[in-house]
PDB file of N, CA and C in Angstrom:
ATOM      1  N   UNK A   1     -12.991   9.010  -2.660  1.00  0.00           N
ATOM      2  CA  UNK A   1     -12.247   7.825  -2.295  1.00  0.00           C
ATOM      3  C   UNK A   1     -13.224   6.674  -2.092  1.00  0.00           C
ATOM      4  N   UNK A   2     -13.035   5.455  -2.630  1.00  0.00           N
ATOM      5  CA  UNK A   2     -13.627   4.304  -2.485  1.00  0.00           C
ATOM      6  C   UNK A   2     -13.858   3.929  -1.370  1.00  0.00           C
ATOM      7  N   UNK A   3     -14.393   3.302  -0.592  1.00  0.00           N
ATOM      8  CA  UNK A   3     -15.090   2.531   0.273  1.00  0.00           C
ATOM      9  C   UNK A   3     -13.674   1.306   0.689  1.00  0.00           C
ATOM     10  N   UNK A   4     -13.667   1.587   2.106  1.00  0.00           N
ATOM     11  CA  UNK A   4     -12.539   0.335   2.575  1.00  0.00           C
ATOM     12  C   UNK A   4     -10.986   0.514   2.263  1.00  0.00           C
ATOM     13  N   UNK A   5     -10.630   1.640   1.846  1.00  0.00           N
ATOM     14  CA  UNK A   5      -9.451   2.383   1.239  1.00  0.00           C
ATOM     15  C   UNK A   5      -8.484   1.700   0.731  1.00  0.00           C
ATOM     16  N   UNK A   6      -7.688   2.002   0.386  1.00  0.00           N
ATOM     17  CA  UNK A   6      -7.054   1.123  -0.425  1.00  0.00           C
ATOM     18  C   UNK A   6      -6.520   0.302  -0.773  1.00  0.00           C
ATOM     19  N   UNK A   7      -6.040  -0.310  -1.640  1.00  0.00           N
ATOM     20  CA  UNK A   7      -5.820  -1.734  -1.894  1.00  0.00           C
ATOM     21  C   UNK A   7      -4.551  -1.823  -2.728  1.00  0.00           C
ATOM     22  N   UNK A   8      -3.531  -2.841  -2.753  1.00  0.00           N
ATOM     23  CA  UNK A   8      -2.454  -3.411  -3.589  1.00  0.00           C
ATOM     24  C   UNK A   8      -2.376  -3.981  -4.944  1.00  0.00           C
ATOM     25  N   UNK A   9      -1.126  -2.929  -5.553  1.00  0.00           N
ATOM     26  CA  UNK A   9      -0.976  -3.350  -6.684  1.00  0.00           C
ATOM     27  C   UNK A   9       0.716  -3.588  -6.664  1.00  0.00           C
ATOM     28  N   UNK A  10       1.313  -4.498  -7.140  1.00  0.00           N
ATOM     29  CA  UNK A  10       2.551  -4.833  -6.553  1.00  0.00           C
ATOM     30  C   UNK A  10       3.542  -5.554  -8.200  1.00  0.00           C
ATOM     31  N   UNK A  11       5.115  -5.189  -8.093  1.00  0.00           N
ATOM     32  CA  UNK A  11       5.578  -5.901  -9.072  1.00  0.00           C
ATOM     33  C   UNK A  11       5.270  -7.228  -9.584  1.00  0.00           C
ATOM     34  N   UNK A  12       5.065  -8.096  -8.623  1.00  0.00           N
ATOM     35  CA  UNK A  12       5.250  -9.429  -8.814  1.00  0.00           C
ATOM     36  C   UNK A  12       4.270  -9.991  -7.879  1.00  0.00           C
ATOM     37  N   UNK A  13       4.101 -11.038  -7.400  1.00  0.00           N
ATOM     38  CA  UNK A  13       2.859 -12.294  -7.284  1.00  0.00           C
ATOM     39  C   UNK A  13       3.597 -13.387  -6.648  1.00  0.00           C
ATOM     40  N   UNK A  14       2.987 -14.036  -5.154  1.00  0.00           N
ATOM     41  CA  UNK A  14       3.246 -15.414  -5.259  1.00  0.00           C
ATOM     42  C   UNK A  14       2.327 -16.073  -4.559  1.00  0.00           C
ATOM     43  N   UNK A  15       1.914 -17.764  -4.495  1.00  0.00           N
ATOM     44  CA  UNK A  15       1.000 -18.087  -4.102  1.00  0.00           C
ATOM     45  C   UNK A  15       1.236 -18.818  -2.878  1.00  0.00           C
ATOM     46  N   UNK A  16       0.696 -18.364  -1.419  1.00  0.00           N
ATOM     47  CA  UNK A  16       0.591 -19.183  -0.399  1.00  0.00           C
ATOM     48  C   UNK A  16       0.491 -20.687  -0.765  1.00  0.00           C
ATOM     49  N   UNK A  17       1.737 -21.469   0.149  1.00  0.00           N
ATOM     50  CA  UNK A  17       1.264 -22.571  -0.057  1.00  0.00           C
ATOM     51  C   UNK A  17      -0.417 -23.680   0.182  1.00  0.00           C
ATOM     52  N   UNK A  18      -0.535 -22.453   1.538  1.00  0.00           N
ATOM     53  CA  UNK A  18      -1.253 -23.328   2.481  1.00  0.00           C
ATOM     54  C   UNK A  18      -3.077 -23.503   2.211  1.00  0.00           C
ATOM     55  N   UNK A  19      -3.044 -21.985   1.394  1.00  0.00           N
ATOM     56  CA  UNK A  19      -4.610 -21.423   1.110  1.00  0.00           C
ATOM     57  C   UNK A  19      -4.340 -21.310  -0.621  1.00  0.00           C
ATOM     58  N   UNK A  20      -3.272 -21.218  -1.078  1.00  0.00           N
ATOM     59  CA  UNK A  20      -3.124 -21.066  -3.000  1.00  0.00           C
ATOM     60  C   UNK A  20      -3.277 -19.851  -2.851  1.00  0.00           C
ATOM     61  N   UNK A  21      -3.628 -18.713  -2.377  1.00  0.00           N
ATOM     62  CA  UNK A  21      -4.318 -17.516  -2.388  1.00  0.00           C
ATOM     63  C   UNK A  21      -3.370 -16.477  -3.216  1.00  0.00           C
ATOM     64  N   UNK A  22      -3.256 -15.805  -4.227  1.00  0.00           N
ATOM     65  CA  UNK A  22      -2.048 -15.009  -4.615  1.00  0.00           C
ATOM     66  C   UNK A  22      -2.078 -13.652  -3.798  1.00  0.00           C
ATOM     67  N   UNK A  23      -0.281 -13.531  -3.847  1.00  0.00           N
ATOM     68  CA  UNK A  23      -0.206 -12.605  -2.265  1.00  0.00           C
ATOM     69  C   UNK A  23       0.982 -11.309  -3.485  1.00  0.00           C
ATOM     70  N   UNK A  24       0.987 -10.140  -3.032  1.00  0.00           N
ATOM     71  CA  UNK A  24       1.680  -9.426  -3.708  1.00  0.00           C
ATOM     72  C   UNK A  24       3.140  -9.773  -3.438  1.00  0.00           C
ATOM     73  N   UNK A  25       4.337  -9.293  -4.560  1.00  0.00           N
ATOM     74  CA  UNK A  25       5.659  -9.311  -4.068  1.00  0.00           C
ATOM     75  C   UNK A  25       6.329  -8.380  -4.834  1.00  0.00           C
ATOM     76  N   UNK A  26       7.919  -8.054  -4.100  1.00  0.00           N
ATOM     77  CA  UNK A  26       8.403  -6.634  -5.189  1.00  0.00           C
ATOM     78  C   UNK A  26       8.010  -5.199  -4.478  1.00  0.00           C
ATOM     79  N   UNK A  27       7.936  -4.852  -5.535  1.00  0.00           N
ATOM     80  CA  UNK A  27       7.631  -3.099  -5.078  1.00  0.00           C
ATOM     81  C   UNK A  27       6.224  -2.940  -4.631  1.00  0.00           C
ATOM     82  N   UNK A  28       5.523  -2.839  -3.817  1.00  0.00           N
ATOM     83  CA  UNK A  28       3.804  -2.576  -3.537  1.00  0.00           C
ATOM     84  C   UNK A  28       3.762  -1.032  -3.635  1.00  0.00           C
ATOM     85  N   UNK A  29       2.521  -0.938  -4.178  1.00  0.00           N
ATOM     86  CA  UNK A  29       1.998   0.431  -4.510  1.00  0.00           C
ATOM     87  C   UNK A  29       0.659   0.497  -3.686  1.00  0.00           C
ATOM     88  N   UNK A  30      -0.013   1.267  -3.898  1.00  0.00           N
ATOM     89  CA  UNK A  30      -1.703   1.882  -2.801  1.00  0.00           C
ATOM     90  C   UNK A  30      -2.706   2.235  -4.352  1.00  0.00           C
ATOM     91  N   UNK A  31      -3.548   1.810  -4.679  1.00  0.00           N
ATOM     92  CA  UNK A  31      -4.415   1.719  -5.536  1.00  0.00           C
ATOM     93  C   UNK A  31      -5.834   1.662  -4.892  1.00  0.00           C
ATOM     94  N   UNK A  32      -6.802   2.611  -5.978  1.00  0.00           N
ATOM     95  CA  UNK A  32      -8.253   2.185  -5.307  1.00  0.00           C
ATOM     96  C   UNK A  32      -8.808   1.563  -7.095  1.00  0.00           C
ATOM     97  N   UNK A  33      -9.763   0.458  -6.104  1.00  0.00           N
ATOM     98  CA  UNK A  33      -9.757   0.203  -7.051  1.00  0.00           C
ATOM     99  C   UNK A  33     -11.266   0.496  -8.322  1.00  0.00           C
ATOM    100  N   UNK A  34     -11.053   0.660  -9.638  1.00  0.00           N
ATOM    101  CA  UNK A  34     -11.769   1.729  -9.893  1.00  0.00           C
ATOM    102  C   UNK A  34     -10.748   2.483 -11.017  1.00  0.00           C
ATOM    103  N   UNK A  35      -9.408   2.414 -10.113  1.00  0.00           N
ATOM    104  CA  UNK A  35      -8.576   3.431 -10.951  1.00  0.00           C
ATOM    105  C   UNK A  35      -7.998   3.350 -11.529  1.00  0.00           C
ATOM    106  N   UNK A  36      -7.056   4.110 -12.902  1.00  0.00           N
ATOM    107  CA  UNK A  36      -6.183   2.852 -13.581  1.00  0.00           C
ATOM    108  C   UNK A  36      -4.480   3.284 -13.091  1.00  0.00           C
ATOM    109  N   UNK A  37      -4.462   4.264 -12.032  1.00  0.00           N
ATOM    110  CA  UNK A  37      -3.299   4.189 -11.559  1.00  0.00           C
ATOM    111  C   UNK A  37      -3.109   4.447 -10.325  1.00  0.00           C
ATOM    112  N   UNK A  38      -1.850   4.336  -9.701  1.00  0.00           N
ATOM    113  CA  UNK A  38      -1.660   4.676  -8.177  1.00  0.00           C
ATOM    114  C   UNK A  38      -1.837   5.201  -7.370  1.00  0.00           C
ATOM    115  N   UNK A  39      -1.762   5.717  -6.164  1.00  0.00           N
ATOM    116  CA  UNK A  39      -2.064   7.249  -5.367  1.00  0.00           C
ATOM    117  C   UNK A  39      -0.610   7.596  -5.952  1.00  0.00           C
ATOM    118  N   UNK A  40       0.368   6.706  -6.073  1.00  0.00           N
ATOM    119  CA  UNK A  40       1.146   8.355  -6.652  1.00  0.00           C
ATOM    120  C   UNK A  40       1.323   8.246  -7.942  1.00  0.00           C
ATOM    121  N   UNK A  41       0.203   7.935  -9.224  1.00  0.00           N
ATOM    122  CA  UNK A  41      -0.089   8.830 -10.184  1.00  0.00           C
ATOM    123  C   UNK A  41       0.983   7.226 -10.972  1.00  0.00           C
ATOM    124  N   UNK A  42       1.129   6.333 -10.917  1.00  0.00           N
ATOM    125  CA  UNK A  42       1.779   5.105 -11.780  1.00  0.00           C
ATOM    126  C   UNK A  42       0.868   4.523 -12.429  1.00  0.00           C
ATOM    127  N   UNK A  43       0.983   4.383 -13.871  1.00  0.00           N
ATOM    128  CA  UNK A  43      -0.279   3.965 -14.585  1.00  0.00           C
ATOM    129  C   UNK A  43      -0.022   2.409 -14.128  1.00  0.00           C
ATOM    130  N   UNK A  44      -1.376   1.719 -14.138  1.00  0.00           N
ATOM    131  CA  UNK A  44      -1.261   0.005 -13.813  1.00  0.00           C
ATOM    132  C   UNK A  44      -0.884  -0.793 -14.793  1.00  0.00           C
ATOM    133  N   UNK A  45      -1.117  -0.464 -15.710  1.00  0.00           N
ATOM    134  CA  UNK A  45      -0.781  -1.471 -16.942  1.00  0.00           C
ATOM    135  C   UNK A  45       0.245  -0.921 -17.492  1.00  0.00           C
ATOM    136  N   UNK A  46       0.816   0.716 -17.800  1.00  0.00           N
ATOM    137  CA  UNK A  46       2.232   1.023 -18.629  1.00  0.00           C
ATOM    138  C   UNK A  46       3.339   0.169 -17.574  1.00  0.00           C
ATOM    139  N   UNK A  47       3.267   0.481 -16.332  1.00  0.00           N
ATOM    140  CA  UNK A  47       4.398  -0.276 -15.136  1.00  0.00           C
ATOM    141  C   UNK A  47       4.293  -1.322 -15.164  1.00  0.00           C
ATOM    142  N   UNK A  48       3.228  -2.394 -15.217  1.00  0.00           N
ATOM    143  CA  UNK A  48       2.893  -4.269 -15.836  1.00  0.00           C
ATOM    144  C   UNK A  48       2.838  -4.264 -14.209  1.00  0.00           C
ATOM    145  N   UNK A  49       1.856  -3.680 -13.848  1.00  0.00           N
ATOM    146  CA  UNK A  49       1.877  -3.674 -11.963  1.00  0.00           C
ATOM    147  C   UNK A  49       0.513  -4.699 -12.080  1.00  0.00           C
ATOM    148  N   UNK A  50       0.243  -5.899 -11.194  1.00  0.00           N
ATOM    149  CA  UNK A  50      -0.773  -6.824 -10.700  1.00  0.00           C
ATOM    150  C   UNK A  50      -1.632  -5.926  -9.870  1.00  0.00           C
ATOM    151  N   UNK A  51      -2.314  -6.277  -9.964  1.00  0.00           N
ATOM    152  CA  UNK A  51      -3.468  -5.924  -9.086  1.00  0.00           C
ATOM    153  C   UNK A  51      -3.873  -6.847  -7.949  1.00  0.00           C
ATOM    154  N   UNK A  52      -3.915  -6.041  -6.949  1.00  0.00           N
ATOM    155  CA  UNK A  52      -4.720  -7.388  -5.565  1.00  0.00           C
ATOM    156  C   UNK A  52      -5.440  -6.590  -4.809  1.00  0.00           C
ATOM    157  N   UNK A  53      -6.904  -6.758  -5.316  1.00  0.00           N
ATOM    158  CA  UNK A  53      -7.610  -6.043  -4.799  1.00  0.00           C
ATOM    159  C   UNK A  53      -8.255  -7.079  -3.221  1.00  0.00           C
ATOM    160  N   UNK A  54      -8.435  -8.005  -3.249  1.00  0.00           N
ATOM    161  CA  UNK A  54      -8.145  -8.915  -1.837  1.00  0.00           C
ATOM    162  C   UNK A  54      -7.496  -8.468  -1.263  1.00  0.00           C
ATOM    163  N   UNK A  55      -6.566  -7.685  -1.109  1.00  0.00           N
ATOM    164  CA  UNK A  55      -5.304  -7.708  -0.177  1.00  0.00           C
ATOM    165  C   UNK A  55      -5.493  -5.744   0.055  1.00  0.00           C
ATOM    166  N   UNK A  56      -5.541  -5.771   1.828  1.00  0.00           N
ATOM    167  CA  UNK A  56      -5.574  -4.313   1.668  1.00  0.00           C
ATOM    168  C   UNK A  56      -4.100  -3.630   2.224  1.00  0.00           C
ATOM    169  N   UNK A  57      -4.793  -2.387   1.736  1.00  0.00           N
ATOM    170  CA  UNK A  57      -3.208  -1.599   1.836  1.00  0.00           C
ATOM    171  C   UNK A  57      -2.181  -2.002   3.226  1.00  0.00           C
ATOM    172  N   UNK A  58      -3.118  -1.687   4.893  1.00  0.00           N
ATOM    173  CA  UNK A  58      -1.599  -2.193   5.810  1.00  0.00           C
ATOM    174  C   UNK A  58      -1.705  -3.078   5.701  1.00  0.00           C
ATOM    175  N   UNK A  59      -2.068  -4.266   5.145  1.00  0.00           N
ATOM    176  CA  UNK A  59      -1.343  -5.803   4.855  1.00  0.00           C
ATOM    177  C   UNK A  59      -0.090  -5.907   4.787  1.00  0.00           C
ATOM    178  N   UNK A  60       0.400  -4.722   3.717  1.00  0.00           N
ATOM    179  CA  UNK A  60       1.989  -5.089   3.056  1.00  0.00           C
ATOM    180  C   UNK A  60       3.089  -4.634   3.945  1.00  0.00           C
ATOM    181  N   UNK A  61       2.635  -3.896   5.248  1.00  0.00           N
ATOM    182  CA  UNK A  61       3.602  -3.566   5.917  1.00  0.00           C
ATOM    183  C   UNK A  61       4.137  -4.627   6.636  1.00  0.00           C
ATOM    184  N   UNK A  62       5.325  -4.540   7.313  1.00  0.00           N
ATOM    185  CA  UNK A  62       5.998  -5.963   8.211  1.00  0.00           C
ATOM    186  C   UNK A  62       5.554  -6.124   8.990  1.00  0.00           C
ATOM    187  N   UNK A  63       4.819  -5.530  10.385  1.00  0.00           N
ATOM    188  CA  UNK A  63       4.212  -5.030  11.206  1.00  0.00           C
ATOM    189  C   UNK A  63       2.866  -5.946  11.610  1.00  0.00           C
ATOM    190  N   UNK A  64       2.473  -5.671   9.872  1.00  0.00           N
ATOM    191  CA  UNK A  64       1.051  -6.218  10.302  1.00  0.00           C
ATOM    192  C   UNK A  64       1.135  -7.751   9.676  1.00  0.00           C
ATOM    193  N   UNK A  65       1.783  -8.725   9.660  1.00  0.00           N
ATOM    194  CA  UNK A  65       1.846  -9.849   9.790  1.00  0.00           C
ATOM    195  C   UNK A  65       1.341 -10.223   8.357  1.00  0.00           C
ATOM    196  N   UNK A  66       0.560  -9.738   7.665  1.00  0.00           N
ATOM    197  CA  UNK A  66      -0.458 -10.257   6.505  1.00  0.00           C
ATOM    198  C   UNK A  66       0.082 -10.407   5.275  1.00  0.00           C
ATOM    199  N   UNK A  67       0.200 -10.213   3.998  1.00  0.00           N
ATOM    200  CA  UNK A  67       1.052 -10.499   2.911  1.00  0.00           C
ATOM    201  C   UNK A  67       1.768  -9.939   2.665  1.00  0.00           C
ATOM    202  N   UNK A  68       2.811  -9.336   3.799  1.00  0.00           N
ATOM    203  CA  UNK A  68       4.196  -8.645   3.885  1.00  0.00           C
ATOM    204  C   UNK A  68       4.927  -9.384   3.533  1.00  0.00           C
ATOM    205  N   UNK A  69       5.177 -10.655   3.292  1.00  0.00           N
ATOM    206  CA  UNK A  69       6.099 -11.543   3.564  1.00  0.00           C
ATOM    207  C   UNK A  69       7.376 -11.432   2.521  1.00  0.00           C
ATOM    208  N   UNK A  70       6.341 -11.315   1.397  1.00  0.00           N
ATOM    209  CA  UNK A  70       7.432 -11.112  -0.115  1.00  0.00           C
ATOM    210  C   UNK A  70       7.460  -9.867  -0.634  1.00  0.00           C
ATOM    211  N   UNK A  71       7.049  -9.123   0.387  1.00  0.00           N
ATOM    212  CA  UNK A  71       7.016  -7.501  -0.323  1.00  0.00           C
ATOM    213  C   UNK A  71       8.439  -6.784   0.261  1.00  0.00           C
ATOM    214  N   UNK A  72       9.285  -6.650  -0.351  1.00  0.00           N
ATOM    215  CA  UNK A  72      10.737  -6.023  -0.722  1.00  0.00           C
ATOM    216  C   UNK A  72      10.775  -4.570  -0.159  1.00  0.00           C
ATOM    217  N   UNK A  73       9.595  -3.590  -0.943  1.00  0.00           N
ATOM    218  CA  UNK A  73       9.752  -2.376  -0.772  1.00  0.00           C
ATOM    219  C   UNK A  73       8.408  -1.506  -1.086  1.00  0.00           C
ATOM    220  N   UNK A  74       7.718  -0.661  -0.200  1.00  0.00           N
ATOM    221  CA  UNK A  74       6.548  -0.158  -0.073  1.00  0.00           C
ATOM    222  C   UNK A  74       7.110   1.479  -0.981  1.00  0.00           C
ATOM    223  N   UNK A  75       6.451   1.447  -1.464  1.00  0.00           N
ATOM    224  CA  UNK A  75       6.673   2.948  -2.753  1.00  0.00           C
ATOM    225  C   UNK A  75       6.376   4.106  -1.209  1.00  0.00           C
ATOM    226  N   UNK A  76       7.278   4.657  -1.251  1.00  0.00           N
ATOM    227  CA  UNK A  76       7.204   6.014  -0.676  1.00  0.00           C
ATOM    228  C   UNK A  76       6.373   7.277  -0.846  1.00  0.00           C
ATOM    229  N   UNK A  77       5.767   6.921  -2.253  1.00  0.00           N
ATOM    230  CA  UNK A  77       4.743   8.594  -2.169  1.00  0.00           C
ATOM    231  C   UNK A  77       3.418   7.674  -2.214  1.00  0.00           C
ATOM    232  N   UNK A  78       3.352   6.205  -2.115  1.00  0.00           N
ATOM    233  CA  UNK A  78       2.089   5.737  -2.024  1.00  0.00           C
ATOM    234  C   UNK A  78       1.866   5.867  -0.357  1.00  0.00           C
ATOM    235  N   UNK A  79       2.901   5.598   0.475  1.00  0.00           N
ATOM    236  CA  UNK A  79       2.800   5.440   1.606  1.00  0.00           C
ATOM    237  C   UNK A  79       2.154   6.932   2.109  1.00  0.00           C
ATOM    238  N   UNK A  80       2.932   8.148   1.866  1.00  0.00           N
ATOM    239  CA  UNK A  80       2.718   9.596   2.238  1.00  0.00           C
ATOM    240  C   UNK A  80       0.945  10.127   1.418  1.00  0.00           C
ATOM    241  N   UNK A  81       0.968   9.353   0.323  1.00  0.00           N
ATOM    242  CA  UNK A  81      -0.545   9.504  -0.096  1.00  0.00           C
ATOM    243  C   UNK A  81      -1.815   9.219   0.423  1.00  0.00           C
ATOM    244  N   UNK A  82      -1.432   7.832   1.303  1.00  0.00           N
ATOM    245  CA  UNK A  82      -2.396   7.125   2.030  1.00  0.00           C
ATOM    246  C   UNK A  82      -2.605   7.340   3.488  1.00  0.00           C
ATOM    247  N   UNK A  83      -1.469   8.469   3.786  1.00  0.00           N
ATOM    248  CA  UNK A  83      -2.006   8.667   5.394  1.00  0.00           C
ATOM    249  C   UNK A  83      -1.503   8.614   6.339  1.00  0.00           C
ATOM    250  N   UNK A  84       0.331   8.057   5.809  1.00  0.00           N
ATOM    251  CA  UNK A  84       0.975   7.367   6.715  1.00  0.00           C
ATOM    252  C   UNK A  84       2.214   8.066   6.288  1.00  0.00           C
ATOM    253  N   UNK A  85       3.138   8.464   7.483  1.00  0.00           N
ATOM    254  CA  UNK A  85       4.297   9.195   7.319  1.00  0.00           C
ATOM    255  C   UNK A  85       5.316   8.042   7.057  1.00  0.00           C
ATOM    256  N   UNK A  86       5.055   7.194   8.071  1.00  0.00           N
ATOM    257  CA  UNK A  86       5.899   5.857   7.309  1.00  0.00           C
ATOM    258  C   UNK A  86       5.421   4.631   7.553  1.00  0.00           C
ATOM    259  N   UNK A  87       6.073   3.462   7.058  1.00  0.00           N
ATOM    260  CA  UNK A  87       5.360   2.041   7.763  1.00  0.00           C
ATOM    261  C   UNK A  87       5.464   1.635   8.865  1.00  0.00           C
ATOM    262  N   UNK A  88       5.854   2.798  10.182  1.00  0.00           N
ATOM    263  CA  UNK A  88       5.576   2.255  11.265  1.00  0.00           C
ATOM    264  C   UNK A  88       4.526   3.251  12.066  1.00  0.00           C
ATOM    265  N   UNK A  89       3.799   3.784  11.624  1.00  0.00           N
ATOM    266  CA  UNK A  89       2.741   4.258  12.196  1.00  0.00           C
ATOM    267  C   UNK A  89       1.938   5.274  11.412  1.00  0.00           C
ATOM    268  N   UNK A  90       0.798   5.456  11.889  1.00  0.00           N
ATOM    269  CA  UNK A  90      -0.110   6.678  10.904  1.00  0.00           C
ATOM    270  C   UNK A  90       0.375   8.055  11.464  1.00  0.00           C
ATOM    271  N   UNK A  91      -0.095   9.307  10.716  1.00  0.00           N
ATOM    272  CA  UNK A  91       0.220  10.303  11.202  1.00  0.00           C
ATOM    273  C   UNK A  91      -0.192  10.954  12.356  1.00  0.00           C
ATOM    274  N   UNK A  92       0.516  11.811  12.419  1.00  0.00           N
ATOM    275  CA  UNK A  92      -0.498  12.743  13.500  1.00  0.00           C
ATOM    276  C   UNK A  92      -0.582  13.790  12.847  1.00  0.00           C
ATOM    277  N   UNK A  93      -1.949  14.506  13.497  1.00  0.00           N
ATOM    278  CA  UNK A  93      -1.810  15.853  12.554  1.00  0.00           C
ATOM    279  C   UNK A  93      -0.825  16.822  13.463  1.00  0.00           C
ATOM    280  N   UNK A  94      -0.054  17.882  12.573  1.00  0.00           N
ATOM    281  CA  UNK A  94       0.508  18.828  13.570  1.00  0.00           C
ATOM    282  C   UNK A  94      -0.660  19.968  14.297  1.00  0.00           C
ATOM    283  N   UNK A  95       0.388  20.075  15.495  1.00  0.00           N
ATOM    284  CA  UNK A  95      -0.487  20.843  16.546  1.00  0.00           C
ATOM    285  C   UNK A  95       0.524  22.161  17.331  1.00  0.00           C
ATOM    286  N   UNK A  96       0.518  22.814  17.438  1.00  0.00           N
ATOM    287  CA  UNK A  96       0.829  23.815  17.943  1.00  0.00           C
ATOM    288  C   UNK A  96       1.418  23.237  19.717  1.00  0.00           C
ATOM    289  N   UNK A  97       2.388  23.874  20.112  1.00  0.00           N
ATOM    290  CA  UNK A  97       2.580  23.214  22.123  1.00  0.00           C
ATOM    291  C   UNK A  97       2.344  24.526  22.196  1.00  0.00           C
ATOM    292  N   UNK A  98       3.478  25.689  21.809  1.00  0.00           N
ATOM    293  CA  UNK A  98       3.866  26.675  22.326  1.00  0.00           C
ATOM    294  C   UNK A  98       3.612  27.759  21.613  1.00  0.00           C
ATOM    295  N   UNK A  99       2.459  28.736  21.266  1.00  0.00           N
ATOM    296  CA  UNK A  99       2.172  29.858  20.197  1.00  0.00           C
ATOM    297  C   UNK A  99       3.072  30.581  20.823  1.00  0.00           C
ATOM    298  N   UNK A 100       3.322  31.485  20.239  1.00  0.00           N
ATOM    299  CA  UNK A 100       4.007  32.812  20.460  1.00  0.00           C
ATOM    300  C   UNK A 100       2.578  34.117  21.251  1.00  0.00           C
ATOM    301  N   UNK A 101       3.135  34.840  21.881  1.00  0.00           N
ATOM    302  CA  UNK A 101       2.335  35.881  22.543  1.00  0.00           C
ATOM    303  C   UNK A 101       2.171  37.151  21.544  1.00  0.00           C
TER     304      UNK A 101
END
């Protein structure tokens, strides 16, 4: 795995007014970049998916304030690929309370 983990590749594109900066929009996916497809296995160029390697992966959640703004819908096996059971928190690992005797 790359260095700084992963990064956005998203349907569509739009540009902050305030900085011009292009921000992802549409469907966001989890990409490293390096690769030519998704963590869950979507080629980048057969899907016509953008690349934003500026922009890192919890950016796109709502949560974290950052270029969520126009992102619609976070791909579900990118989310479970990257670490995170869903977009409102990371996992935990499972743990045992009560073994059996």
């Amino acid at each position: 795995m790359p260095r700084g983990g992963p990064r956005v590749a998203a349907t569509g594109e739009w540009r902050d007014d305030r900085t011009g900066e292009r921000l992802p929009a549409g469907e966001a996916h989890a990409w490293h970049p390096g690769a030519n497809q998704t963590l869950c296995g979507v080629p980048l160029s057969r899907a016509g998916l953008r690349r934003f390697q500026h922009v890192a992966w919890p950016d796109v959640f709502p949560e974290s304030g950052g270029a969520a703004e126009r992102v619609r819908r976070v791909c579900p096996c990118c989310l479970a690929a990257s670490g995170r059971r869903s977009a409102r928190g990371w996992s935990r690992p499972w743990v045992r309370r009560s073994p059996r005797p």
